[in-house]
Protein backbone atom coordinates (compact mmCIF):
# COMPACT_ATOMS: atom_id res chain seq x y z
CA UNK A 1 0.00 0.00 0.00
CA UNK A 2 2.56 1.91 1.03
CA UNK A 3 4.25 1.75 -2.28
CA UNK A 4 0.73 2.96 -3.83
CA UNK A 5 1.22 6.47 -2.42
CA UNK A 6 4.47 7.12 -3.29
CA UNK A 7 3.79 6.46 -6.88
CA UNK A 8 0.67 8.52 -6.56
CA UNK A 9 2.99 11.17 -5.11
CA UNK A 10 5.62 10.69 -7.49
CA UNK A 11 2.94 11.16 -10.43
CA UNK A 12 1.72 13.98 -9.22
CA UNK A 13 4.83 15.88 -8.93
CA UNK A 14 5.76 14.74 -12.30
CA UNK A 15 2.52 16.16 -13.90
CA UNK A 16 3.25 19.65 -12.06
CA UNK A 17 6.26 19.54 -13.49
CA UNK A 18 5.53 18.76 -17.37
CA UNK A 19 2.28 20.99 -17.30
CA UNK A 20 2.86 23.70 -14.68
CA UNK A 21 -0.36 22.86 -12.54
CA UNK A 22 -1.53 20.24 -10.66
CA UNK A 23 -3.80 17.36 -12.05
CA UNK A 24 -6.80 18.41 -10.10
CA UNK A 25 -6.25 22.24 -11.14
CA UNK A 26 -6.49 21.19 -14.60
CA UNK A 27 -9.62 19.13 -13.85
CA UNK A 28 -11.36 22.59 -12.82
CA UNK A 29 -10.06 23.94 -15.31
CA UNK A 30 -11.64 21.52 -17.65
CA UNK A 31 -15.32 21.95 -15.70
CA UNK A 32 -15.30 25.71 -16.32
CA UNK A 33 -14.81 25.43 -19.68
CA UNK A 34 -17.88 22.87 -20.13
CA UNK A 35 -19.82 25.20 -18.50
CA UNK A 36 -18.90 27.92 -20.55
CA UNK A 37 -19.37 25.79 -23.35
CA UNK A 38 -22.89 24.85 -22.60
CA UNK A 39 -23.54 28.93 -21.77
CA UNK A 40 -22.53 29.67 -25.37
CA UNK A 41 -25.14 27.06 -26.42
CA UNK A 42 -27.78 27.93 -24.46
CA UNK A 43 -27.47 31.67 -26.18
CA UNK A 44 -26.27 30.41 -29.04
CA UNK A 45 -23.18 32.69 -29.62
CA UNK A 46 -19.63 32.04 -30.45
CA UNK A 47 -16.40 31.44 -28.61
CA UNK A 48 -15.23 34.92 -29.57
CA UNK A 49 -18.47 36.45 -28.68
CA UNK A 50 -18.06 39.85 -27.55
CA UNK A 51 -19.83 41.64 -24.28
CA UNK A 52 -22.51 43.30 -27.14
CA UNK A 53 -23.34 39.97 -28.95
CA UNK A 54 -23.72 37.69 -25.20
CA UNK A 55 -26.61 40.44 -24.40
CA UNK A 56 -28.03 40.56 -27.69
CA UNK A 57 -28.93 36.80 -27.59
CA UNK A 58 -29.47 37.31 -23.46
CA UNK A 59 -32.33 39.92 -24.62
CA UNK A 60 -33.29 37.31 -27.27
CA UNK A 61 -33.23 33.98 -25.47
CA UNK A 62 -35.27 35.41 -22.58
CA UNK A 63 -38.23 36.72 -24.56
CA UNK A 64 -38.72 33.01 -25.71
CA UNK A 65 -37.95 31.90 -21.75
CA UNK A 66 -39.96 34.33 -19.83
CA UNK A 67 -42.82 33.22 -17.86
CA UNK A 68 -45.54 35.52 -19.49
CA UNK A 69 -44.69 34.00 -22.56
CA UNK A 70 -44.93 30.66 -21.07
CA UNK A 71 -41.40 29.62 -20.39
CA UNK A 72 -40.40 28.92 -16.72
CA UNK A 73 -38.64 30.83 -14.18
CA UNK A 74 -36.12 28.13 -14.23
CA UNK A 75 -34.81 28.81 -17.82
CA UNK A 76 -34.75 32.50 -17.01
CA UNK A 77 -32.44 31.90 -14.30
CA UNK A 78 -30.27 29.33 -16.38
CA UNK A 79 -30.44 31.85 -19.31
CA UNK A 80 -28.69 34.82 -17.01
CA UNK A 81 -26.40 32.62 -15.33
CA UNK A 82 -24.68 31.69 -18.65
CA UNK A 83 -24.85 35.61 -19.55
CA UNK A 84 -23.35 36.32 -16.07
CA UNK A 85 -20.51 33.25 -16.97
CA UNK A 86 -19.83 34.67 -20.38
CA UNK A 87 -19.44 38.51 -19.71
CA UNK A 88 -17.14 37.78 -16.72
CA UNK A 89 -14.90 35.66 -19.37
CA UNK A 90 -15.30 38.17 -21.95
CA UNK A 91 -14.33 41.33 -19.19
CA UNK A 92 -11.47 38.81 -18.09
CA UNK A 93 -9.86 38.84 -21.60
CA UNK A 94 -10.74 42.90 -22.20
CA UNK A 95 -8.40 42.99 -19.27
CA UNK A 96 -5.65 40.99 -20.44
């Protein structure tokens, strides 16, 4: 067993050192990009969307979600969390 954890150990170090980050950084890493994947689906816009587009199809996908025109509260709220996930990528990169 013993000899289980240091190659665990071992491995881990080794990834940090061949990628810069360790493996379960680059796990998270890999979840916030499928959920900014599935935000750019749900409003349908591109990768290189900028701040102007992501609202234009918020404003767009939330007339067909709103619950006076018979969509549910739920897809309103999933609708402006992947406008609230986009614009903070898209102010993150106006920064760079």
């Amino acid at each position: 067993m013993m000899k289980f954890v240091i190659l665990v150990v071992v491995a881990g170090i080794a990834f940090r050192m061949l990628f810069g980050i360790w493996p379960w950084q680059m796990w998270a890493e890999s979840e916030k990009s499928q959920k900014r994947a599935q935000a750019r689906t749900l409003l349908g816009v591109s990768r290189d969307a900028s701040a102007e587009d992501i609202l234009a199809a918020h404003r767009r996908a939330i007339k067909d979600a709103h619950p006076d025109r018979g969509g549910s509260s739920d897809a309103v709220h999933a609708i402006d969390n992947a406008r609230d996930l986009l614009l903070e990528q898209s102010r993150r990169k106006n920064d760079l």
